[in-house]
Protein backbone atom coordinates (compact mmCIF):
# COMPACT_ATOMS: atom_id res chain seq x y z
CA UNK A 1 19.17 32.81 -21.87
CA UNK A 2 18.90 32.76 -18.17
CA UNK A 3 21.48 33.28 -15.15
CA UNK A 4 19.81 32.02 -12.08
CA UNK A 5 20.68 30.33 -8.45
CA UNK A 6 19.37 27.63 -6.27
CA UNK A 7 19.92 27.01 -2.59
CA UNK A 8 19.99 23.90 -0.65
CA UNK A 9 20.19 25.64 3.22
CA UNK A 10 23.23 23.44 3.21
CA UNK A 11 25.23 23.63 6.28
CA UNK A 12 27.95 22.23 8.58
CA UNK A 13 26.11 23.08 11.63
CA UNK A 14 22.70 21.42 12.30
CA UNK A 15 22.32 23.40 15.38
CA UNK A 16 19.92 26.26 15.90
CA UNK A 17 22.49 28.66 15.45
CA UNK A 18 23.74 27.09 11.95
CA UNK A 19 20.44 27.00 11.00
CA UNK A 20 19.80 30.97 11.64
CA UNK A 21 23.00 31.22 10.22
CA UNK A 22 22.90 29.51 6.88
CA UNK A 23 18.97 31.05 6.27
CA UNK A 24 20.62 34.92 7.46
CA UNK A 25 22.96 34.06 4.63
CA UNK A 26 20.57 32.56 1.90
CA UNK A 27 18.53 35.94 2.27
CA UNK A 28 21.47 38.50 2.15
CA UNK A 29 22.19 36.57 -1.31
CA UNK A 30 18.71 36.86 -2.71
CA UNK A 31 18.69 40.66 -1.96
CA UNK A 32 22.04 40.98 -3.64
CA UNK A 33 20.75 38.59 -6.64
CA UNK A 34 17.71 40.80 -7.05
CA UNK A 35 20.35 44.17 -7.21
CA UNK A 36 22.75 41.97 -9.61
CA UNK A 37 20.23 41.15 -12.25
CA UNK A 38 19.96 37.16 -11.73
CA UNK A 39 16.53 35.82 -13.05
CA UNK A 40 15.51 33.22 -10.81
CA UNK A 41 15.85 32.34 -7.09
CA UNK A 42 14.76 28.67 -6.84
CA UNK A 43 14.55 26.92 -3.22
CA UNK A 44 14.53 22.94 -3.21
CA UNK A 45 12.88 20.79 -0.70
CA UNK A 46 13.74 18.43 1.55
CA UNK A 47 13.09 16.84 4.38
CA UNK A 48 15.03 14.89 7.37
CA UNK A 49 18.35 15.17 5.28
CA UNK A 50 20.46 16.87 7.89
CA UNK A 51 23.19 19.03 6.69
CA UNK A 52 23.03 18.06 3.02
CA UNK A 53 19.62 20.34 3.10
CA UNK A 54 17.46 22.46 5.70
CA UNK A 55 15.00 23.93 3.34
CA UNK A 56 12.22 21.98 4.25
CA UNK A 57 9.88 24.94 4.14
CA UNK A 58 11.04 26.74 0.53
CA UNK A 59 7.23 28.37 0.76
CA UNK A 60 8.00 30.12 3.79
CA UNK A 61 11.05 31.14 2.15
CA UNK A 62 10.33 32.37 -1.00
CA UNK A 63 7.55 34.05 0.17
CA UNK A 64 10.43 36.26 2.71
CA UNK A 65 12.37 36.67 0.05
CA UNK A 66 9.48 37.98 -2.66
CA UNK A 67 8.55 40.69 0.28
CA UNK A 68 12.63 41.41 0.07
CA UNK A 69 13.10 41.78 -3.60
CA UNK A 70 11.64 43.32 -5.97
CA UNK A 71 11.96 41.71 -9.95
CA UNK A 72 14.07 38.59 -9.28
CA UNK A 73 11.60 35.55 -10.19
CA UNK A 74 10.31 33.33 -7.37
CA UNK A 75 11.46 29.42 -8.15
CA UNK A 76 10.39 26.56 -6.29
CA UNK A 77 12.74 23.75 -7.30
CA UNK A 78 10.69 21.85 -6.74
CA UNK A 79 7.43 21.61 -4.43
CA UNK A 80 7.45 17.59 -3.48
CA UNK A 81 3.90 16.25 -4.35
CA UNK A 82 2.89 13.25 -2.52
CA UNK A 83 -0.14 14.34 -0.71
CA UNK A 84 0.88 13.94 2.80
CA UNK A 85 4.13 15.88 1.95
CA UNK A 86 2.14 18.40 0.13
CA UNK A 87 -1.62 17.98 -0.37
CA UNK A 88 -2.64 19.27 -4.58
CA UNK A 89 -5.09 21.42 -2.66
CA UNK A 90 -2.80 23.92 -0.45
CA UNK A 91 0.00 23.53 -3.14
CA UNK A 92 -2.30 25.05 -5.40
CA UNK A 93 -3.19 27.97 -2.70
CA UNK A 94 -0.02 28.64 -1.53
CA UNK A 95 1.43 28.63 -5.22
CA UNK A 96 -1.49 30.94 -6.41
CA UNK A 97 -1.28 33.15 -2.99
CA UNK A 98 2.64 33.48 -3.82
CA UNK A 99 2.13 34.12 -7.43
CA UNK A 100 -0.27 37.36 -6.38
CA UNK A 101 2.20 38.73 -3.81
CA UNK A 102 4.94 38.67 -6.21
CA UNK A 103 3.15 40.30 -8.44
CA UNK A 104 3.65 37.04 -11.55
CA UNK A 105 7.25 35.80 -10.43
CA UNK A 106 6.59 32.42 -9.20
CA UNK A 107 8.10 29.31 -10.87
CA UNK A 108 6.27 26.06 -10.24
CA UNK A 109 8.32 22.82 -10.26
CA UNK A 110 6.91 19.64 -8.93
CA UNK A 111 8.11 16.19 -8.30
CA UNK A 112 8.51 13.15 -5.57
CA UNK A 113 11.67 14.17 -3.19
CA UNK A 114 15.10 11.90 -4.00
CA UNK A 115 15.35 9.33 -0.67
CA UNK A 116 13.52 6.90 1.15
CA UNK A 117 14.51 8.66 4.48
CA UNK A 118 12.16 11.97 3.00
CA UNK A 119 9.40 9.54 1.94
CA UNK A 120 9.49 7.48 4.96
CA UNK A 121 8.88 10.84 7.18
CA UNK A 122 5.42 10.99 5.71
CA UNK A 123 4.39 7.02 5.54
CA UNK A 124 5.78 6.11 2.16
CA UNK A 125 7.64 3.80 0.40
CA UNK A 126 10.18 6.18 -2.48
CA UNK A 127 9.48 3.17 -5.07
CA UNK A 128 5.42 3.92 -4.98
CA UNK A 129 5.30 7.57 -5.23
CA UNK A 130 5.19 7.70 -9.00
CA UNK A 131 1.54 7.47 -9.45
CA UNK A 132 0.83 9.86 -6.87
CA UNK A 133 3.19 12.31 -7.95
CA UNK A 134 1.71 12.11 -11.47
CA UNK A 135 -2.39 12.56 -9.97
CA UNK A 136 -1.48 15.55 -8.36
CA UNK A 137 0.54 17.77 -11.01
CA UNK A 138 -2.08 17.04 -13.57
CA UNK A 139 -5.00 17.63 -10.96
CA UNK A 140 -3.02 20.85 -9.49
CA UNK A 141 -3.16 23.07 -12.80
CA UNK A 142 -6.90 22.61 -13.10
CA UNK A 143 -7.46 24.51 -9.60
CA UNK A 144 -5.26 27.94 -11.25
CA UNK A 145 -8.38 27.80 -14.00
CA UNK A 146 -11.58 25.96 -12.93
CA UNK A 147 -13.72 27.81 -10.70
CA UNK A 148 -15.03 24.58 -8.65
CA UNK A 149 -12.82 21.47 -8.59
CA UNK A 150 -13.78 18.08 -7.99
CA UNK A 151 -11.93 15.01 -8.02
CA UNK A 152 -12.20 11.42 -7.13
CA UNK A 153 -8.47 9.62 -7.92
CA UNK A 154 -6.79 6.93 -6.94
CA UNK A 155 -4.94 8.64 -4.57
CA UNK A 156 -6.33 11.90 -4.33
CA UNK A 157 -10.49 12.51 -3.36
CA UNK A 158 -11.81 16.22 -3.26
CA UNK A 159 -15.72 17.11 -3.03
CA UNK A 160 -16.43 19.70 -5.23
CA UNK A 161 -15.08 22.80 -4.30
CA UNK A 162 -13.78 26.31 -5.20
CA UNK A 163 -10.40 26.67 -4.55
CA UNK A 164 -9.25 30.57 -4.30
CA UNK A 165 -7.46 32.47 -4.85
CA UNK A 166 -6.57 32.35 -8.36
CA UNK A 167 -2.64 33.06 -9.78
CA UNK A 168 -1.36 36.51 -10.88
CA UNK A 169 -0.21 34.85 -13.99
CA UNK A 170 -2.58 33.88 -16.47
CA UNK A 171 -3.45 30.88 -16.73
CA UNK A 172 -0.69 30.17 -14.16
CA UNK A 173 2.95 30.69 -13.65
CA UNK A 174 5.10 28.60 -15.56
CA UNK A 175 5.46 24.24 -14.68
CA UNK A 176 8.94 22.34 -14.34
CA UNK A 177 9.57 18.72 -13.66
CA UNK A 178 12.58 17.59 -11.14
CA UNK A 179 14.98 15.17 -13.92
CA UNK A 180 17.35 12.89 -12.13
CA UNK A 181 16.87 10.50 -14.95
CA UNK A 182 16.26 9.49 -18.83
CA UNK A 183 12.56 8.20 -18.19
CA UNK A 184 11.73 11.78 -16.27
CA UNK A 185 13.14 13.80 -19.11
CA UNK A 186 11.01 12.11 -21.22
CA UNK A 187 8.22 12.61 -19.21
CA UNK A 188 8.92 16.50 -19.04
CA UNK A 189 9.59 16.89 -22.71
CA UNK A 190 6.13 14.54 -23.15
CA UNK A 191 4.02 16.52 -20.46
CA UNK A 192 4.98 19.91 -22.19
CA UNK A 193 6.87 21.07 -19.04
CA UNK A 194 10.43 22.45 -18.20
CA UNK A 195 13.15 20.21 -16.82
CA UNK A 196 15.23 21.08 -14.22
CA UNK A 197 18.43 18.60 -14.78
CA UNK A 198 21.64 17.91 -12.57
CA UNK A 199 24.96 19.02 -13.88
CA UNK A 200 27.83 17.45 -11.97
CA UNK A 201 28.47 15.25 -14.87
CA UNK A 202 29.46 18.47 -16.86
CA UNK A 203 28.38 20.03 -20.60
CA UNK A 204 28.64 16.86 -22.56
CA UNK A 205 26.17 14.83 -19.91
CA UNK A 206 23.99 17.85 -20.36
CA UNK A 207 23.58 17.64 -24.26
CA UNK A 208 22.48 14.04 -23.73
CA UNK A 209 19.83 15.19 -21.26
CA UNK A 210 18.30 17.78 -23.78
CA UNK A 211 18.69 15.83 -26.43
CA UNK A 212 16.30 13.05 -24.62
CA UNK A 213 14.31 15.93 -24.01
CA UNK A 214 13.90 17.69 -26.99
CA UNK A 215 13.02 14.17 -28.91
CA UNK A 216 10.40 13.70 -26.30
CA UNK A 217 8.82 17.27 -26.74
CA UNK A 218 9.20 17.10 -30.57
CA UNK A 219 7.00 13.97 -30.59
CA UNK A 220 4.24 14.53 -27.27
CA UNK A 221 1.15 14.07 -27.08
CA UNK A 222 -0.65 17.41 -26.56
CA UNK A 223 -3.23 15.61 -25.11
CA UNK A 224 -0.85 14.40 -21.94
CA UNK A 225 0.36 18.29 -21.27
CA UNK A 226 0.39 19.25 -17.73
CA UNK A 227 -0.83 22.15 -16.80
CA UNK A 228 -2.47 25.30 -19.86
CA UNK A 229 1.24 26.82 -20.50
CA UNK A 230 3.73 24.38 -22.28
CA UNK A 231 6.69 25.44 -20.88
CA UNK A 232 9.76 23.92 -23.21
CA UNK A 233 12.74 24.82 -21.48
CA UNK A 234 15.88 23.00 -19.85
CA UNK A 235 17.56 24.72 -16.72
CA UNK A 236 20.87 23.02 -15.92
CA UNK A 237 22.99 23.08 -13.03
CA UNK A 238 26.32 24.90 -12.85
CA UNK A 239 28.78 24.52 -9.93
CA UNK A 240 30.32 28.09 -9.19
CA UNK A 241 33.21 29.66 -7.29
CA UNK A 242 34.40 32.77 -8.90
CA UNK A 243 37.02 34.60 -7.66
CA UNK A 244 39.91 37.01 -8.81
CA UNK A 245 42.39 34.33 -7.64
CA UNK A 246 41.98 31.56 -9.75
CA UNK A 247 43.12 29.05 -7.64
CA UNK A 248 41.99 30.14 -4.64
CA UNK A 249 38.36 29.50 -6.63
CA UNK A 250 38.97 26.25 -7.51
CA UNK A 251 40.34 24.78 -4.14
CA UNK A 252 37.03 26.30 -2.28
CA UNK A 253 34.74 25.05 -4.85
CA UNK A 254 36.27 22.03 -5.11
CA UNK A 255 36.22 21.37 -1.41
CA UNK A 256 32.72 22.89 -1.53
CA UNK A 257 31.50 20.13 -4.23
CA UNK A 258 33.27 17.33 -2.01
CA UNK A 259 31.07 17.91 0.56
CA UNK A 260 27.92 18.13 -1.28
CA UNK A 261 28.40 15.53 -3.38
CA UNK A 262 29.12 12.99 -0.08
CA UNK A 263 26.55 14.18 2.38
CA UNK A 264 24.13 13.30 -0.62
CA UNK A 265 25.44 10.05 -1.00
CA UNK A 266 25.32 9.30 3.04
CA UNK A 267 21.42 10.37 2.71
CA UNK A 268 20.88 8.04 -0.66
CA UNK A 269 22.98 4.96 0.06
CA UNK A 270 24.52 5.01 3.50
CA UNK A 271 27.81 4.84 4.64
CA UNK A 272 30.21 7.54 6.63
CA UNK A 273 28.92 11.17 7.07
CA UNK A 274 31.54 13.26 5.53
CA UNK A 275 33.65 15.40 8.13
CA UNK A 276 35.61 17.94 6.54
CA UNK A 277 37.84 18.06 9.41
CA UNK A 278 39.46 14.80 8.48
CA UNK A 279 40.39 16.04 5.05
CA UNK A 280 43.97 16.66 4.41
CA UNK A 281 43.98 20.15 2.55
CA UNK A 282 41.96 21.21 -0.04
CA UNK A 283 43.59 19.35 -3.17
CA UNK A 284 42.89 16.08 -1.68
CA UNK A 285 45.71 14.71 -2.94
CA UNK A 286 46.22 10.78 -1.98
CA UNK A 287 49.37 8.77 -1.89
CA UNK A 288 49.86 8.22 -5.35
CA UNK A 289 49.26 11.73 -6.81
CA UNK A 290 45.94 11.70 -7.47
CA UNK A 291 43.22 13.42 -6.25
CA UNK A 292 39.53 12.33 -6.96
CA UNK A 293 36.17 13.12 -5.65
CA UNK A 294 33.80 10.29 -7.16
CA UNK A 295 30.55 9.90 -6.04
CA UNK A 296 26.74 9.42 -7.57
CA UNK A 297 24.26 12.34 -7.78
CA UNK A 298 20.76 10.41 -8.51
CA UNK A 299 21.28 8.59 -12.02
CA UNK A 300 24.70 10.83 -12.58
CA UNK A 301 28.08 8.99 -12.22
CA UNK A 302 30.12 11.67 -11.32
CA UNK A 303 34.05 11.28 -11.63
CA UNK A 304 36.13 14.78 -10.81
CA UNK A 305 39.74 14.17 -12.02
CA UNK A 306 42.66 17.11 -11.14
CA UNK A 307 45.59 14.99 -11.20
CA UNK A 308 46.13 16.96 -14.89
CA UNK A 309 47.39 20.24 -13.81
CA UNK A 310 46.64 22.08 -16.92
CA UNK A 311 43.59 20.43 -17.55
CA UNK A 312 42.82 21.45 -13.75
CA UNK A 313 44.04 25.20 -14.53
CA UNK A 314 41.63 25.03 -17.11
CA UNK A 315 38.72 24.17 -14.86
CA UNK A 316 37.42 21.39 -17.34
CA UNK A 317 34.22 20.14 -15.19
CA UNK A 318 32.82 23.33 -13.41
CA UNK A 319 32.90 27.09 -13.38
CA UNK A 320 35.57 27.35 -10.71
CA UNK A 321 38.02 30.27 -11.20
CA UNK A 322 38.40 33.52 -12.51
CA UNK A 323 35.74 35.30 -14.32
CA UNK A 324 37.18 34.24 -17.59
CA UNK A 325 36.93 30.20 -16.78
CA UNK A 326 33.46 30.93 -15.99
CA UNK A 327 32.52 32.04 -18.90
CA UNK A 328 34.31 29.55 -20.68
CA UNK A 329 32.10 27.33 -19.04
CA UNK A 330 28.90 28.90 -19.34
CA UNK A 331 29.18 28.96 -22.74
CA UNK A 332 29.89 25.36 -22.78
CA UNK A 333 26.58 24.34 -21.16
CA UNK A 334 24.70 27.29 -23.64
CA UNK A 335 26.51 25.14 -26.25
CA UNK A 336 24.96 22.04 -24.88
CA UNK A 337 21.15 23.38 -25.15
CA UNK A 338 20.49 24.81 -21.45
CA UNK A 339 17.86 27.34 -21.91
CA UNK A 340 18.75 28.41 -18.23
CA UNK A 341 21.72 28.08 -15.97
CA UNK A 342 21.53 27.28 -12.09
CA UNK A 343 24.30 28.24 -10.20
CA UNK A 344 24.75 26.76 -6.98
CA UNK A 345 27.67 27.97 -4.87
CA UNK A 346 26.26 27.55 -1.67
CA UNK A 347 27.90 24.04 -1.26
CA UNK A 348 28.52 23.05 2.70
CA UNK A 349 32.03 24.00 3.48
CA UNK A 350 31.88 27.61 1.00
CA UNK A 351 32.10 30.47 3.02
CA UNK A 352 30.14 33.52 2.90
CA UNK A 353 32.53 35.57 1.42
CA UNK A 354 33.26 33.30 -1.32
CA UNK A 355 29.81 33.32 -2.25
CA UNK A 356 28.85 36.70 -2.00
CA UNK A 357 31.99 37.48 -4.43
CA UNK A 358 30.70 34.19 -6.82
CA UNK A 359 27.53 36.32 -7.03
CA UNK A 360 29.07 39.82 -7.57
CA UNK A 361 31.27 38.66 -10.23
CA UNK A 362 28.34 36.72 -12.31
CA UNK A 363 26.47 39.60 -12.14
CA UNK A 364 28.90 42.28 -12.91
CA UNK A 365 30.47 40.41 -15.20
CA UNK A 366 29.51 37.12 -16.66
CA UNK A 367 25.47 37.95 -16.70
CA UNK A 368 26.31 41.16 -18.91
CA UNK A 369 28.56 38.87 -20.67
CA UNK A 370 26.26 37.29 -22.40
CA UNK A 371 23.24 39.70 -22.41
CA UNK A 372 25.31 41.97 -24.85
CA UNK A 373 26.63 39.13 -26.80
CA UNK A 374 22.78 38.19 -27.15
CA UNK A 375 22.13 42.09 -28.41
CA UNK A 376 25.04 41.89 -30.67
């Protein structure tokens, strides 16, 4: 089992001084993560989706944070393919170049970006990508083991080459596909590659999505793997506040998730930028008792509902609360198949503090947690 983080560079402030800020921040964890025992530090990418995500450049990042760290693996979660984003030939340099520095680390996962406003930037219409995204992580692999490439695709046209240098990892590091849906967990469980799946629709949407998976691998092709390493292996998302003061937790990460959950929707279907400073408090509680955060995440409906106060106590959907709720929750998704656990806690409106002490208390607590129930 794996305890490991992602990062969005999400931020309230798009200005060049939220920017150093929110990157200052996303470093100081990584070092700490490194010290605490986490496994992974993955980076997404995005592009042109202001405040909902500034890491645009997760090479350049993961590369700082390799230099900082010294075990923690190196995730990129995931390296957008369409060849004017990304071309297969300096994904497969940087990736191999990153892979040597870090002395084996890296974790390579691949797929198209999420909105039309990231694949208009480069030319491209979001509906199209598919094929394109598919020609380049099958051609990419072959560059970590063939000494001369040469390709002539549909999309893609390389003269024959050698491409150096070559990964630390043997025959390279490990391949993940980006699953917002059924069809691409199918296609990851198919292509012999890990998934990295969304989790804002909680434990019992996750068993679905390795279920599809699973099925998928069980019955692939071995002729349609991606990449020399089948990698089967589902890393699932996990929501995280975790603080000695239980509600305290869940009001922050609650607030945290509203905001994340609506600047994505602004970038994916329109509408009204969220602005915390309209919010009421942090219950958002509306005239008839209720309070709700619904919203879509990709394919996931996502409905929050905290109008049941011991339900809500209980912290039902995500790992917001004490130690204890967490890993109640943890265990939940472990029940549900994850092979690996993403926690995200840097969600727009979460403060630095609250996140630093989310990552102390996973790793002095939760992550040993389970690593001795594991020896036992």
């Amino acid at each position: 089992m794996k305890f490991s983080l992602i990062y969005e560079a999400q931020t309230l402030d798009s200005s060049r001084e939220g920017d150093r800020r929110v990157f200052d921040e996303t470093v100081e964890q990584a070092v700490l993560a490194d010290k605490l025992g986490f496994d992974t530090f993955w980076c997404v990418e995005h592009t042109a989706l202001t405040n909902y995500s500034h890491m645009s450049a997760p090479e350049t990042m993961l590369a700082f944070v390799a230099g900082k760290t010294e075990r923690i693996g190196i995730g990129h979660g995931v390296v957008c393919l369409p060849p004017a984003m990304n071309h297969p030939v300096k994904v497969a340099e940087r990736i191999a170049t990153l892979d040597l520095l870090s002395k084996g680390r890296v974790h390579f996962g691949v797929g198209k970006g999420g909105t039309q406003q990231e694949a208009g930037t480069f030319g491209y219409d979001l509906a199209t990508l598919q094929p394109q995204i598919d020609e380049a992580m099958y051609l990419i692999p072959k560059m970590f083991v063939q000494d001369e490439i040469e390709h002539n695709g549909d999309f893609v046209k390389i003269p024959k080459r050698p491409i150096h240098p070559k990964p630390y990892q043997d025959p390279h590091p490990p391949m993940y596909l980006a699953c917002t849906n059924t069809e691409s967990l199918k296609n990851a469980g198919g292509r012999g590659m890990g998934a990295l799946v969304l989790g804002f629709g909680g434990p019992e949407e996750i068993a679905k999505k390795v279920a599809v998976y699973h099925e998928a691998w069980d019955n692939r092709d071995e002729s349609k793997q991606v990449g020399f390493r089948p990698n089967r292996h589902i890393a699932a998302l996990c929501p995280a506040i975790v603080l000695d003061d239980n509600e305290q937790a869940r009001a922050i990460g609650i607030r945290g998730q509203r905001y994340f959950m609506e600047s994505l929707a602004y970038w994916y279907a329109g509408g009204e930028r969220p602005d915390p400073a309209k919010w009421q408090d942090d219950t958002f509680v509306d005239g008839n008792g209720q309070a709700v955060i619904r919203s879509r995440f990709a394919s996931e409906e996502v409905t929050v509902d905290f109008s049941d106060p011991t339900m809500a106590m209980m912290n039902p959907n995500h790992a917001y609360g004490t130690v204890n709720d967490c890993i109640g929750y943890v265990q939940r998704l472990i029940d549900a198949g994850a092979d690996e656990i993403l926690f995200i806690c840097q969600m727009g409106t979460v403060p630095q503090w609250a996140q630093l002490e989310t990552l102390k208390n996973i790793g002095e607590k939760v992550i040993p947690y389970f690593r001795n129930k594991q020896k036992a």
